[in-house]
C-alpha atoms as a PDB file:
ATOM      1  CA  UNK A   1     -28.060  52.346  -2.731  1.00  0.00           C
ATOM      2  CA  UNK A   2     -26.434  49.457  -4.744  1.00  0.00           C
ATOM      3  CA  UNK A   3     -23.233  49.733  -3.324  1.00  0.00           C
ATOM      4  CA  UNK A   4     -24.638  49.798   0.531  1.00  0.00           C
ATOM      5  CA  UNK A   5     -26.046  46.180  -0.817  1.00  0.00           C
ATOM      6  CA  UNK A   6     -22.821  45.165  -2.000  1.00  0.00           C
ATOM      7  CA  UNK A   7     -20.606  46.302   0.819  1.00  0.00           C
ATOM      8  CA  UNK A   8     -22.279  44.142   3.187  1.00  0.00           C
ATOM      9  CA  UNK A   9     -22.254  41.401   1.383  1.00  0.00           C
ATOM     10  CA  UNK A  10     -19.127  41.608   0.555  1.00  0.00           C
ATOM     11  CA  UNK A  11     -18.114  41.755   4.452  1.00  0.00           C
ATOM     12  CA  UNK A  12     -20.614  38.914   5.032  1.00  0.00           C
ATOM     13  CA  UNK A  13     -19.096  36.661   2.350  1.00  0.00           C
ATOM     14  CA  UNK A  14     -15.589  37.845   3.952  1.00  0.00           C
ATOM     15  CA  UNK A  15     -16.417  36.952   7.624  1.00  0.00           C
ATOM     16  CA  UNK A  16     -17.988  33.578   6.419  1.00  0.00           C
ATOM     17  CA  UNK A  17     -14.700  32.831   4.829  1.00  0.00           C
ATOM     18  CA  UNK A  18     -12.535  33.758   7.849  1.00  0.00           C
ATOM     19  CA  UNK A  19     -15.518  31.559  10.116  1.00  0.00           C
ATOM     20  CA  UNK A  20     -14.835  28.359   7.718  1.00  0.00           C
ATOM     21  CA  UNK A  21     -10.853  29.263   7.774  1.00  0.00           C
ATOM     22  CA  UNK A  22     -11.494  28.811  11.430  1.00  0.00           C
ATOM     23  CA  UNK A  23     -13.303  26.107  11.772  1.00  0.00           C
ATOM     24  CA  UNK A  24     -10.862  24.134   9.345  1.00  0.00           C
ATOM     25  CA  UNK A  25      -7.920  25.213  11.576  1.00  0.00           C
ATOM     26  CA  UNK A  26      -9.535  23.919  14.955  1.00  0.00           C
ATOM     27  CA  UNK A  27     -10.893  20.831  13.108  1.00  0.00           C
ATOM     28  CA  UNK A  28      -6.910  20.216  12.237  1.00  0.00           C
ATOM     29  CA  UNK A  29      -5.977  20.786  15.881  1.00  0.00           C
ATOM     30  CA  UNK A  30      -8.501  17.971  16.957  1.00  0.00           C
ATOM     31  CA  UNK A  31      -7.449  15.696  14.693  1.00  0.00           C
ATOM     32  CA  UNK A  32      -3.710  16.324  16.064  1.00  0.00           C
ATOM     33  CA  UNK A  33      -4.612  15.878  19.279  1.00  0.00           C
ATOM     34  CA  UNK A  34      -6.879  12.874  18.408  1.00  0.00           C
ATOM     35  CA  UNK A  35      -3.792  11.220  17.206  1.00  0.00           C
ATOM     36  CA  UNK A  36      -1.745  12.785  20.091  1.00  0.00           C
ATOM     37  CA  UNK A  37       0.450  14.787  17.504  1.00  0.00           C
ATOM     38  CA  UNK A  38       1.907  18.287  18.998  1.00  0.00           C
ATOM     39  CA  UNK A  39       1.342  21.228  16.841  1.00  0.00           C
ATOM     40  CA  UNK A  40       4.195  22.549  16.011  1.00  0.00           C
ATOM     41  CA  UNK A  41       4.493  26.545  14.574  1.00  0.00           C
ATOM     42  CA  UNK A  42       7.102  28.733  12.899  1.00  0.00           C
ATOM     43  CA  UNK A  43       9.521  26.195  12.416  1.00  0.00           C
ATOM     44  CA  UNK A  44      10.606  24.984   8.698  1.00  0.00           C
ATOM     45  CA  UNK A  45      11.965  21.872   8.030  1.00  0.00           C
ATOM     46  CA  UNK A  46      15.076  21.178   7.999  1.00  0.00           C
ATOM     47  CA  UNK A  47      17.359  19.861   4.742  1.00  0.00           C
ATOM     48  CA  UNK A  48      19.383  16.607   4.664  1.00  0.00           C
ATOM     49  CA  UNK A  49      20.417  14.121   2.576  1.00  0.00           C
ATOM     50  CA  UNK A  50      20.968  10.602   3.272  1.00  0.00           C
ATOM     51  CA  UNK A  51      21.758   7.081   1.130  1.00  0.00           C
ATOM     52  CA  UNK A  52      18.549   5.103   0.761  1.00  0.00           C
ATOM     53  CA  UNK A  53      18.829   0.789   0.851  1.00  0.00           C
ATOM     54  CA  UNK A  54      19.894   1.284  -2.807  1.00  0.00           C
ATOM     55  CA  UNK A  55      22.434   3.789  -2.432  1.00  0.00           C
ATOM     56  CA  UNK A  56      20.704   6.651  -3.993  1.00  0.00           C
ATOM     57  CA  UNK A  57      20.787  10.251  -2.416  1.00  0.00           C
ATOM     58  CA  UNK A  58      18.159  11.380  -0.824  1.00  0.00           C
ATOM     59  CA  UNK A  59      16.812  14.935  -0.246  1.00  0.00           C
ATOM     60  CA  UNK A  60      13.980  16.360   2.092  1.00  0.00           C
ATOM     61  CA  UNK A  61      14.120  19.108  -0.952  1.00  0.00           C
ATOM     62  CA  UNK A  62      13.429  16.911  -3.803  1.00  0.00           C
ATOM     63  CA  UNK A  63       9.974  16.523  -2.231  1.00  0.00           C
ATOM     64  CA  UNK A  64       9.461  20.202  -2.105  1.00  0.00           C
ATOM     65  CA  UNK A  65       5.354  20.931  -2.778  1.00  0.00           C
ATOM     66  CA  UNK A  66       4.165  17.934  -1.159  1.00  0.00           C
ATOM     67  CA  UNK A  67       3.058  17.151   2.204  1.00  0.00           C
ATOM     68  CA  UNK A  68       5.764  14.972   3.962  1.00  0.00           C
ATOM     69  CA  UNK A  69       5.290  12.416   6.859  1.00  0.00           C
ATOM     70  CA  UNK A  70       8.994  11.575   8.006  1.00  0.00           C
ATOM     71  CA  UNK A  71       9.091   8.717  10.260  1.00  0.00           C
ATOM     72  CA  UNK A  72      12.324   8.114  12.582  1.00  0.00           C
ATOM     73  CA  UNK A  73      12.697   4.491  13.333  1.00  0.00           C
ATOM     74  CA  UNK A  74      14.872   1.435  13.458  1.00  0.00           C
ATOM     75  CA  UNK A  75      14.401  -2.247  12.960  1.00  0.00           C
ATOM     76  CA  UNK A  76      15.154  -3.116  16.691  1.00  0.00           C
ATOM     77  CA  UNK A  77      12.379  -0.819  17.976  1.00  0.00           C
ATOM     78  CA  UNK A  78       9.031  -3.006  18.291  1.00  0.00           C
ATOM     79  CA  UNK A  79       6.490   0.472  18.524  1.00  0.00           C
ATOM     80  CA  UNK A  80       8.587   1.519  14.871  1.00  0.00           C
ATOM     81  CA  UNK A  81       8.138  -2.548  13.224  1.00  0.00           C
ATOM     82  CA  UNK A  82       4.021  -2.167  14.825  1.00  0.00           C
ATOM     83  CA  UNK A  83       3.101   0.611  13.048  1.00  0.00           C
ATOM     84  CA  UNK A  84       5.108  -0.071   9.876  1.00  0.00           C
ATOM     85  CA  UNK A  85       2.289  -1.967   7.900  1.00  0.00           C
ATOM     86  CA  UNK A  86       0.002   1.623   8.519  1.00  0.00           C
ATOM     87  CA  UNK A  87       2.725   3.843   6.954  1.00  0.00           C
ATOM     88  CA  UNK A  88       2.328   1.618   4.013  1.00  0.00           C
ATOM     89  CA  UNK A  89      -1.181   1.723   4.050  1.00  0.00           C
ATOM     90  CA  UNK A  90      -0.957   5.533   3.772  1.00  0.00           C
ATOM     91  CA  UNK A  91       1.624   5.670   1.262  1.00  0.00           C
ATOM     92  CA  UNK A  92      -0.534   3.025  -0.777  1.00  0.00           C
ATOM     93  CA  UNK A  93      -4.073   5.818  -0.515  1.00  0.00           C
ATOM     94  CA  UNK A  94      -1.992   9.010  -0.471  1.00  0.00           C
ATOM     95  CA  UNK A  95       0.871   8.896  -2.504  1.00  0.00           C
ATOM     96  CA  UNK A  96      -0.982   9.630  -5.569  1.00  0.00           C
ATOM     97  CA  UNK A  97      -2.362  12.951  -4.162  1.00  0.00           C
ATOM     98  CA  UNK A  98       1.224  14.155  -2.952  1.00  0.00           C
ATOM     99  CA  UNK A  99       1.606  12.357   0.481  1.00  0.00           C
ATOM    100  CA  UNK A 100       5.238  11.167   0.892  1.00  0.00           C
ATOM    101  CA  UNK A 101       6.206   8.936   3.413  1.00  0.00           C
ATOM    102  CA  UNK A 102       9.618   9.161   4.161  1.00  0.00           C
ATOM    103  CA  UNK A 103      11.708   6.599   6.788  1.00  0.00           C
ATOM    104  CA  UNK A 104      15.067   7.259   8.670  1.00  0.00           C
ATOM    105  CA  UNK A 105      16.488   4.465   9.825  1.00  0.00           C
ATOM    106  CA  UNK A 106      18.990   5.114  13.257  1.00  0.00           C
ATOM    107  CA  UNK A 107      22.870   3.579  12.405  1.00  0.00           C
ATOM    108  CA  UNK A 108      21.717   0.496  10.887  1.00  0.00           C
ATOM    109  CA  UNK A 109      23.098  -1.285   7.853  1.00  0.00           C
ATOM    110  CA  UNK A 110      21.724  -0.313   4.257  1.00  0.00           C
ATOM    111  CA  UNK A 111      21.295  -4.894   4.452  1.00  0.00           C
ATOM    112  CA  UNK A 112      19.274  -4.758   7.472  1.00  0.00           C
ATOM    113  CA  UNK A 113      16.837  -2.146   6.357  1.00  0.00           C
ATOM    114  CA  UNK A 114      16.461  -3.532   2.956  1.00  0.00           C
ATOM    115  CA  UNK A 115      15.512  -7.545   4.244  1.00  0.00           C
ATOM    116  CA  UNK A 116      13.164  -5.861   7.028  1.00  0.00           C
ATOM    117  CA  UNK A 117      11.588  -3.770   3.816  1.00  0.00           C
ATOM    118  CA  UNK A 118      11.265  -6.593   1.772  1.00  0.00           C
ATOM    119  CA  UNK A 119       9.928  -9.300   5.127  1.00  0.00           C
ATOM    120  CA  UNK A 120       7.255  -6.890   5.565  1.00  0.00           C
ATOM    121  CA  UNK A 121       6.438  -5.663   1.598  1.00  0.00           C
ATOM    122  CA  UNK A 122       7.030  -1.869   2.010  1.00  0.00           C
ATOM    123  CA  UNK A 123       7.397   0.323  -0.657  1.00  0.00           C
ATOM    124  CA  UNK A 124       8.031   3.804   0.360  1.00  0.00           C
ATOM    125  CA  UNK A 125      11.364   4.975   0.346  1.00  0.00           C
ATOM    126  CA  UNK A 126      13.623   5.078   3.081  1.00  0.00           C
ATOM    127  CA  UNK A 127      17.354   6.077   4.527  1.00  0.00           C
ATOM    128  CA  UNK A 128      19.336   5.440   7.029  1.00  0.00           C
ATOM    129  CA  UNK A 129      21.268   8.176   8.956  1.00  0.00           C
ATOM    130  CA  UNK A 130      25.099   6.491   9.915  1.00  0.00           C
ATOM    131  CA  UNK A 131      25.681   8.891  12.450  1.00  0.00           C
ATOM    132  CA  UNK A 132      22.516  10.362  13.557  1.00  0.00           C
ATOM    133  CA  UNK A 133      23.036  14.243  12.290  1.00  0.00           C
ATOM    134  CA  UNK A 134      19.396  13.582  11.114  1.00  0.00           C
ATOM    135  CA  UNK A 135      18.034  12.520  14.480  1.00  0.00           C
ATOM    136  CA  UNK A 136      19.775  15.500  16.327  1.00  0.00           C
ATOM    137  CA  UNK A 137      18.505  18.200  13.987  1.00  0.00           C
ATOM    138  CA  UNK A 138      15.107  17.008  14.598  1.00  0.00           C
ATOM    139  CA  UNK A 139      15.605  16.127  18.293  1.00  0.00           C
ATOM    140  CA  UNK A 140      14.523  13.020  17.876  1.00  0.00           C
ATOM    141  CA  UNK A 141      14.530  11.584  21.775  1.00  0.00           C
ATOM    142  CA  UNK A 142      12.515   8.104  21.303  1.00  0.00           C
ATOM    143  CA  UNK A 143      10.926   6.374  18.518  1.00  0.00           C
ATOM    144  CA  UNK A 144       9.448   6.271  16.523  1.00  0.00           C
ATOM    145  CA  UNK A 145       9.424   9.703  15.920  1.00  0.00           C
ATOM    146  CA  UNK A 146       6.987  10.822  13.044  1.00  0.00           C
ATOM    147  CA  UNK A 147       7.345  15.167  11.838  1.00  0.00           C
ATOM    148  CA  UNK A 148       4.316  16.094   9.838  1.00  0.00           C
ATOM    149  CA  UNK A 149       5.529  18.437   6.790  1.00  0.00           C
ATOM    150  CA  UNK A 150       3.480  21.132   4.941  1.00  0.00           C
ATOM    151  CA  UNK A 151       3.610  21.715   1.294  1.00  0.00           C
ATOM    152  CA  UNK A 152       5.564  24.762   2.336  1.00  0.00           C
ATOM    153  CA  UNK A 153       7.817  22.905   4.602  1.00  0.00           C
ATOM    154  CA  UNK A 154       6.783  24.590   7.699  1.00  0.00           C
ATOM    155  CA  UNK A 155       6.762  21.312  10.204  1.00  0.00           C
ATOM    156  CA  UNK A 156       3.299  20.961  11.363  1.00  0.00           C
ATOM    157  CA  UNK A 157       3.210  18.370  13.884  1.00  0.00           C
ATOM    158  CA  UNK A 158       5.430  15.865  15.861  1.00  0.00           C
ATOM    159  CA  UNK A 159       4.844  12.677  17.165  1.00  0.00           C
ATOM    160  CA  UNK A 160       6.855  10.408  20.003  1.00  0.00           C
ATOM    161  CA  UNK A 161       5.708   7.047  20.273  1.00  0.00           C
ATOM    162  CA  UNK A 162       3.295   4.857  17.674  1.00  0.00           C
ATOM    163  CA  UNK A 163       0.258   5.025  16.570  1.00  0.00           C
ATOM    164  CA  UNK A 164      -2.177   3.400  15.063  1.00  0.00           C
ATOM    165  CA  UNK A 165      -2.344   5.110  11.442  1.00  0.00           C
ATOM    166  CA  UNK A 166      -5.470   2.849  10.181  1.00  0.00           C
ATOM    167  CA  UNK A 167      -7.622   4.578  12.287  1.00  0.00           C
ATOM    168  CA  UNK A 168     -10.823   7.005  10.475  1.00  0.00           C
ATOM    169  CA  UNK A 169      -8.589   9.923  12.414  1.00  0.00           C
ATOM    170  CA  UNK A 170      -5.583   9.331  10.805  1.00  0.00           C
ATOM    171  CA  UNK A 171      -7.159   9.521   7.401  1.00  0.00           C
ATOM    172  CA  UNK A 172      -9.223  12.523   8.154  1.00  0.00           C
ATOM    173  CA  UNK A 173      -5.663  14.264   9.320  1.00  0.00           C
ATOM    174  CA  UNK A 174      -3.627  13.396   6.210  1.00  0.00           C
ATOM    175  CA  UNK A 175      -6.814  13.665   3.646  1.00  0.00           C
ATOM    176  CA  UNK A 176      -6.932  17.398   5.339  1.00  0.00           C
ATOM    177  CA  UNK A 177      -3.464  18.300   5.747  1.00  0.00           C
ATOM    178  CA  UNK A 178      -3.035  17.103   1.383  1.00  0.00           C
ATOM    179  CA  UNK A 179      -6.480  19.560   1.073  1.00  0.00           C
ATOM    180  CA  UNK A 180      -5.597  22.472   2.753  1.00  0.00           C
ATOM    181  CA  UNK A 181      -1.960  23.094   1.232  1.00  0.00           C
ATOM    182  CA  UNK A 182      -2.979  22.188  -1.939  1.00  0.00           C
ATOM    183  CA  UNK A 183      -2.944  25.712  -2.553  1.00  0.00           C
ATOM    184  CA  UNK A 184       0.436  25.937  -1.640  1.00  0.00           C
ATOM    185  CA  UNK A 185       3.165  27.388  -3.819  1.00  0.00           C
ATOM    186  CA  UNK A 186       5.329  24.633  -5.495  1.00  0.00           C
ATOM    187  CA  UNK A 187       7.737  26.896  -6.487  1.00  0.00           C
ATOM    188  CA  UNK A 188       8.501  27.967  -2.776  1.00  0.00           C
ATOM    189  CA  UNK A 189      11.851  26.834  -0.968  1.00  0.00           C
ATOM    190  CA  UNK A 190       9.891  24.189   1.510  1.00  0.00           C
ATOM    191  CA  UNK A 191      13.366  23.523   3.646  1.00  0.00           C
ATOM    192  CA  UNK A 192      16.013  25.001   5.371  1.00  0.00           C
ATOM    193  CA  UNK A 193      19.683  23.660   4.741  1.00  0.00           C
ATOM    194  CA  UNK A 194      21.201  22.589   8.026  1.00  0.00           C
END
């Protein structure tokens, strides 16, 4: 008798977990689409590493167990400069809960990257990519260009065009995105090498 009582529950507590597993996964495609984001699936991220305005190598690896927002841009694109101030913004509320914001800068000088950082008071880190590999490997066909990254480093989402990353959305997407991999295996190879 005791274990008819605990088999159901058991399938009950079971089928409420996959029903909330659900609901989390369709409340993570709305907030996509609310910020007109593309789910992406199956696909891991791909290695590189590039100089940042200070010379030092950079690695998509050396962020492996955090959630990555990698932002293609260049100083000459107006959408990339407009929505500058909100990656900041983020990487101010997030970075302490394993957000990093990551920038590529498109063929420009490690000079013109660094004055635009420092006009503008950013902080998070970026590179620049002399030849482009970068943008290639992640198709990048207009910016800016912003790849959402799991803990994992499966590529979640991808982004042509800016947006407005102040917006309630935009926090709801990365606050849930730094939730639900939180689980995730740091140990676990999040990128592919080229």
């Amino acid at each position: 008798m005791q274990r008819r009582v605990v088999c159901p529950t058991a399938a009950l507590v079971t089928a409420l977990a996959v029903l909330l597993a659900g609901k989390g996964t369709l409340a993570q495609e709305h907030l996509f689409e609310a910020m007109g984001m593309a789910k992406v699936t199956g696909q891991k991220a791909l290695d590189f590493t590039l100089s940042s305005v200070d010379g030092t190598q950079v690695s998509l690896q050396q962020y492996k167990g955090k959630v990555i927002f990698l932002n293609f841009w260049a100083t000459w694109c107006i959408p990339c400069r407009e929505e500058m101030p909100a990656l900041e913004k983020l990487h101010h509320a997030y970075r302490e809960q394993d957000l990093v914001v990551l920038a590529i800068d498109l063929k420009e000088s490690a000079e013109q990257v660094k004055a635009f950082f420092q006009q503008h008071a950013l902080s998070f880190p970026s590179v620049i990519d002399p030849n482009g590999s970068v943008f290639r490997a992640y198709s990048v066909t207009g910016m800016p260009t912003t790849y959402l990254i799991g803990r994992d480093g499966a590529i979640l989402a991808r982004g042509i065009g800016g947006r407005d990353w102040t917006r309630p959305e935009a926090h709801e997407l990365i606050r849930e995105l730094l939730q639900k991999t939180q689980g995730a295996s740091a140990g676990s190879s999040p990128v592919t090498s080229q």
